[in-house]
Protein backbone atom coordinates (compact mmCIF):
# COMPACT_ATOMS: atom_id res chain seq x y z
CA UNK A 1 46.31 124.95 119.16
CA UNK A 2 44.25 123.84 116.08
CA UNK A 3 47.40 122.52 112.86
CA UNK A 4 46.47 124.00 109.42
CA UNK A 5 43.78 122.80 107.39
CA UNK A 6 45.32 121.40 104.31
CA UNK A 7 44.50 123.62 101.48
CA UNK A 8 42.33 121.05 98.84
CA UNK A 9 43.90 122.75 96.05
CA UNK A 10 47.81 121.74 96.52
CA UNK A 11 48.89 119.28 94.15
CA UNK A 12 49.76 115.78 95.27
CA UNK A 13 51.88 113.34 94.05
CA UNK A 14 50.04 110.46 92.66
CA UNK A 15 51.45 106.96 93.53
CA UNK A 16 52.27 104.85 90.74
CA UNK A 17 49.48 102.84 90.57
CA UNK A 18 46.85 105.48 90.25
CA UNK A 19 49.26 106.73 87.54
CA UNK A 20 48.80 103.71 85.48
CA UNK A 21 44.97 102.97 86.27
CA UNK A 22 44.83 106.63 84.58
CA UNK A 23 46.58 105.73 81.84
CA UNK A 24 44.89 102.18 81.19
CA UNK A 25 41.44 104.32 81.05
CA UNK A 26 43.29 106.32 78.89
CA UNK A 27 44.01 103.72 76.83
CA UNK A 28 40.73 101.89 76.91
CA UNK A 29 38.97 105.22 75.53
CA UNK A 30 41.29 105.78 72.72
CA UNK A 31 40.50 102.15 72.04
CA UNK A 32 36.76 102.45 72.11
CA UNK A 33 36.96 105.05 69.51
CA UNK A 34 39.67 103.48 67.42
CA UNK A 35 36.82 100.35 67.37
CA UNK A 36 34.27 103.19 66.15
CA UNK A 37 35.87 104.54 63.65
CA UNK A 38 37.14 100.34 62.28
CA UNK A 39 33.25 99.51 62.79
CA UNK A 40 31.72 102.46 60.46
CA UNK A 41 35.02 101.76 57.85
CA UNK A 42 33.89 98.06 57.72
CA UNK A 43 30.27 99.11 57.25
CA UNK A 44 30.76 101.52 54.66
CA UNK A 45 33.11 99.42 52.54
CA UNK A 46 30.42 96.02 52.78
CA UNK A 47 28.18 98.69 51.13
CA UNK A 48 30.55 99.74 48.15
CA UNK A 49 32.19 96.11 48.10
CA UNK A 50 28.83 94.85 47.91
CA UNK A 51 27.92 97.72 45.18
CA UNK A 52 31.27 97.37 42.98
CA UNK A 53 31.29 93.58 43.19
CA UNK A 54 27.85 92.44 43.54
CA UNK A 55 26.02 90.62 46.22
CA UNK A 56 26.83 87.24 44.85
CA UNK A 57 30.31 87.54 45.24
CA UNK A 58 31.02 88.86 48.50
CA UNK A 59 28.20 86.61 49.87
CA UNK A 60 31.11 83.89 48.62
CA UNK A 61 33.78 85.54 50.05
CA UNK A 62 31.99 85.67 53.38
CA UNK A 63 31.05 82.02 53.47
CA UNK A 64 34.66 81.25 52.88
CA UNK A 65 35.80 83.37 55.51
CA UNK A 66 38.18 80.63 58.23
CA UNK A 67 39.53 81.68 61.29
CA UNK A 68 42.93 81.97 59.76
CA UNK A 69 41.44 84.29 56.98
CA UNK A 70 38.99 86.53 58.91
CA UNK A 71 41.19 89.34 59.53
CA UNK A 72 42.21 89.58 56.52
CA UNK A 73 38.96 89.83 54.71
CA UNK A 74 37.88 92.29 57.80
CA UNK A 75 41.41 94.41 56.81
CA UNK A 76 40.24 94.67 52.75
CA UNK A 77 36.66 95.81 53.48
CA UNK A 78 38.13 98.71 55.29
CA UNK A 79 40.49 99.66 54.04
CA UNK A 80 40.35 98.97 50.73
CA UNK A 81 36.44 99.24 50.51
CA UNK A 82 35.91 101.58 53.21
CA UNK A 83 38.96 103.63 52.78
CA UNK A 84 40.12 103.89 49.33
CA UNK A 85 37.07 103.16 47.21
CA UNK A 86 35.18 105.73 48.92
CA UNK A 87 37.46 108.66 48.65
CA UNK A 88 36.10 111.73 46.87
CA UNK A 89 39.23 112.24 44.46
CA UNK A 90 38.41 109.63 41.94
CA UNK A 91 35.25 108.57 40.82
CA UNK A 92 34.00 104.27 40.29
CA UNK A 93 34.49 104.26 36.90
CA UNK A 94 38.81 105.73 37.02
CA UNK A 95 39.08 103.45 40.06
CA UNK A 96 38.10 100.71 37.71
CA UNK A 97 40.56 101.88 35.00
CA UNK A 98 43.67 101.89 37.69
CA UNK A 99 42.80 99.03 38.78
CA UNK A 100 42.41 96.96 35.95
CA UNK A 101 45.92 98.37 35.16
CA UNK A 102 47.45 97.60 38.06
CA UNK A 103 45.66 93.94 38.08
CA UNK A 104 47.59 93.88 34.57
CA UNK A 105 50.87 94.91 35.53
CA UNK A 106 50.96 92.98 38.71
CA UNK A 107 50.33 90.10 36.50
CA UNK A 108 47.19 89.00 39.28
CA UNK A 109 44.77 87.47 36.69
CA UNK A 110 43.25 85.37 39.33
CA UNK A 111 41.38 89.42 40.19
CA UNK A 112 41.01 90.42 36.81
CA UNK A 113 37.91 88.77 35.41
CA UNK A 114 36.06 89.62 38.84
CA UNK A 115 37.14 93.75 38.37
CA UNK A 116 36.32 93.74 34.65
CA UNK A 117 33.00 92.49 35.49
CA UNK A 118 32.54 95.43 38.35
CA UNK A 119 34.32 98.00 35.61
CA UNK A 120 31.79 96.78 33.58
CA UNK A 121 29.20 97.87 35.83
CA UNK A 122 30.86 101.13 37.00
CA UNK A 123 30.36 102.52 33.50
CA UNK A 124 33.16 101.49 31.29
CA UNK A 125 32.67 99.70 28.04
CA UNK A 126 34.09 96.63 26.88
CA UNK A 127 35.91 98.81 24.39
CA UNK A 128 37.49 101.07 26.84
CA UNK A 129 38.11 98.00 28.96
CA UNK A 130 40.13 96.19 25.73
CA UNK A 131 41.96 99.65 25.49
CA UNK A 132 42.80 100.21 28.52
CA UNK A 133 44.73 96.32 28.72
CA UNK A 134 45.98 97.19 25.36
CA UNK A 135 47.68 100.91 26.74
CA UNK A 136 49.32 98.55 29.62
CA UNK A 137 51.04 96.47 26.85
CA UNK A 138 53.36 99.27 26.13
CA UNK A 139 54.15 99.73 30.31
CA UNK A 140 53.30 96.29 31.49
CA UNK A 141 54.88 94.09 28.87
CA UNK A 142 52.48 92.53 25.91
CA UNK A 143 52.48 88.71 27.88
CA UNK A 144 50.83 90.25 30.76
CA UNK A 145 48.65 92.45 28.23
CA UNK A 146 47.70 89.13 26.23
CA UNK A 147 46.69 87.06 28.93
CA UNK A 148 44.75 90.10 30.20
CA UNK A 149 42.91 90.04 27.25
CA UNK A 150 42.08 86.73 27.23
CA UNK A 151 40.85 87.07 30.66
CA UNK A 152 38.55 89.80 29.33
CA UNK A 153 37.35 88.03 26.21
CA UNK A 154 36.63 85.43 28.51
CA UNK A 155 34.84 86.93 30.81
CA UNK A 156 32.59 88.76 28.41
CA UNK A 157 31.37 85.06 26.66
CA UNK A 158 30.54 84.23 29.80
CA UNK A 159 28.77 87.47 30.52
CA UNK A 160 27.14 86.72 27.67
CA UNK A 161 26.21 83.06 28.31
CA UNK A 162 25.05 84.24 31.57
CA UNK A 163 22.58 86.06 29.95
CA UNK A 164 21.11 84.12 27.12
CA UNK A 165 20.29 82.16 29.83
CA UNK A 166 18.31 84.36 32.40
CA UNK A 167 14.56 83.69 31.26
CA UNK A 168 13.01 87.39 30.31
CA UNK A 169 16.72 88.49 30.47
CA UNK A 170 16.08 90.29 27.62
CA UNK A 171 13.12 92.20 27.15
CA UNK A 172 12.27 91.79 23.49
CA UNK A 173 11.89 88.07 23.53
CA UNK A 174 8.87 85.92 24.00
CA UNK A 175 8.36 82.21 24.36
CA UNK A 176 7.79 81.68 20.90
CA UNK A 177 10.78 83.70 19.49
CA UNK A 178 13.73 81.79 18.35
CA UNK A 179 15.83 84.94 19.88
CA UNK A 180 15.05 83.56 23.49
CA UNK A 181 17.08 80.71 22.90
CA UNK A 182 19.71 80.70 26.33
CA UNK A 183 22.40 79.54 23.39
CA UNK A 184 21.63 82.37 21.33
CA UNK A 185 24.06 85.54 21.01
CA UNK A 186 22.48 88.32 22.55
CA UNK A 187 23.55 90.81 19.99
CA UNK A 188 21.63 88.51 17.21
CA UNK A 189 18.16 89.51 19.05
CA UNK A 190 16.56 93.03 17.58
CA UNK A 191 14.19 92.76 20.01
CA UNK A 192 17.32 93.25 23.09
CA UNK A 193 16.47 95.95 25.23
CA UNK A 194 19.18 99.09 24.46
CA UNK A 195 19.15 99.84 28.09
CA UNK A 196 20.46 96.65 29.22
CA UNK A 197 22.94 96.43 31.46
CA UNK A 198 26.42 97.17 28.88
CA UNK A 199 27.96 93.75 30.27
CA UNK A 200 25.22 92.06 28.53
CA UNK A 201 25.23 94.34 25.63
CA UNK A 202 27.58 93.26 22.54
CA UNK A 203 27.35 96.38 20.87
CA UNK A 204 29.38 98.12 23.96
CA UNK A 205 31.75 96.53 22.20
CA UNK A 206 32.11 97.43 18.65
CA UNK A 207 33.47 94.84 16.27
CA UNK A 208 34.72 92.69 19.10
CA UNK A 209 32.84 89.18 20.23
CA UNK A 210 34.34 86.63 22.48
CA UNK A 211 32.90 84.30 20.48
CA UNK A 212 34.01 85.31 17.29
CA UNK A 213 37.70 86.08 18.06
CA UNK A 214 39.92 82.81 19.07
CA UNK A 215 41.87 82.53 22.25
CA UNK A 216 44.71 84.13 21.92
CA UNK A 217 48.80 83.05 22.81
CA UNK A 218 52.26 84.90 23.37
């Protein structure tokens, strides 16, 4: 007498090892994605870092990049660049204006100067920019606020400087015009293009000059 074929569709009970080779593949696919999604985040915030901050910059930040600090520099390009920048809630130019608040109240100078200069080119003014520290005076405290300002008065001279001293930096200049002088203030030379880039442009900020207002103290 022939015993009973098993029937191939009762359910077994799987030993513990397959259990946990299941679960390790398990594991090992949710991984694989997880490493996706991190690598497209990193790649997307380079490309905004890189577009809010400039090329110069994070090619710096790169080259300094140790062991010790590589995850950490890996960590703010995705989740600051590739996360936060890039939501669709806020546009560039009100991320610049919370941040440079926050920089402000946090009292983290050492960030300022670089995130005026990227406010700077995500469409705010260097009179908006002055207002804005001045607004955080009243929240922040006015010492924070005053060495803020500093920071930015600073940082537009050197704007400034940086300019004067880019040959054809400004369109309206020739070799034999005093105007093209690398020492010379921008905003002195009639011949500066309008469309220039505001961080270069002196008139963005009405009345105000680094160079014409001294430092000043709490």
């Amino acid at each position: 007498m022939t015993e009973p074929t098993k029937d191939s569709t009762e359910p077994t009970n799987n030993p513990p090892e397959a259990r946990a080779g299941e679960a390790r593949a398990c594991e090992a696919r949710a991984c694989e994605a997880s490493a996706c999604e991190a690598s497209e985040a990193f790649r997307v915030g380079m490309l905004v870092r890189r577009a809010v901050l400039g090329d110069a910059h994070v090619d710096a930040a790169t080259a300094a990049i140790t062991p010790e600090t590589a995850d950490f520099q890996s960590f703010i390009t995705r989740y600051a660049w590739g996360e936060i920048w890039t939501r669709p809630g806020l546009d560039r130019r009100t991320r610049s204006f919370l941040t440079i608040a926050s920089l402000v109240t946090g009292t983290h100078l050492h960030e300022l100067a670089m995130h005026v200069r990227a406010a700077l080119g995500n469409g705010l003014t260097r009179a908006e920019i002055s207002e804005a520290i001045l607004h955080t005076a009243i929240y922040a405290g006015v010492p924070a606020a005053n060495s803020a300002m500093t920071v930015a008065r600073d940082t537009f001279a050197a704007l400034d400087a940086e300019a004067g001293a880019v040959p054809g930096a400004e369109a309206g200049a020739s070799a034999s015009d005093p105007g093209a002088d690398p020492g010379a203030d921008p905003g002195a030379d009639p011949g500066a293009d309008p469309g220039a880039d505001p961080a270069a442009d002196p008139g963005a900020d009405p009345g105000a000059s680094a160079s014409s207002h001294p430092r000043t103290s709490s």
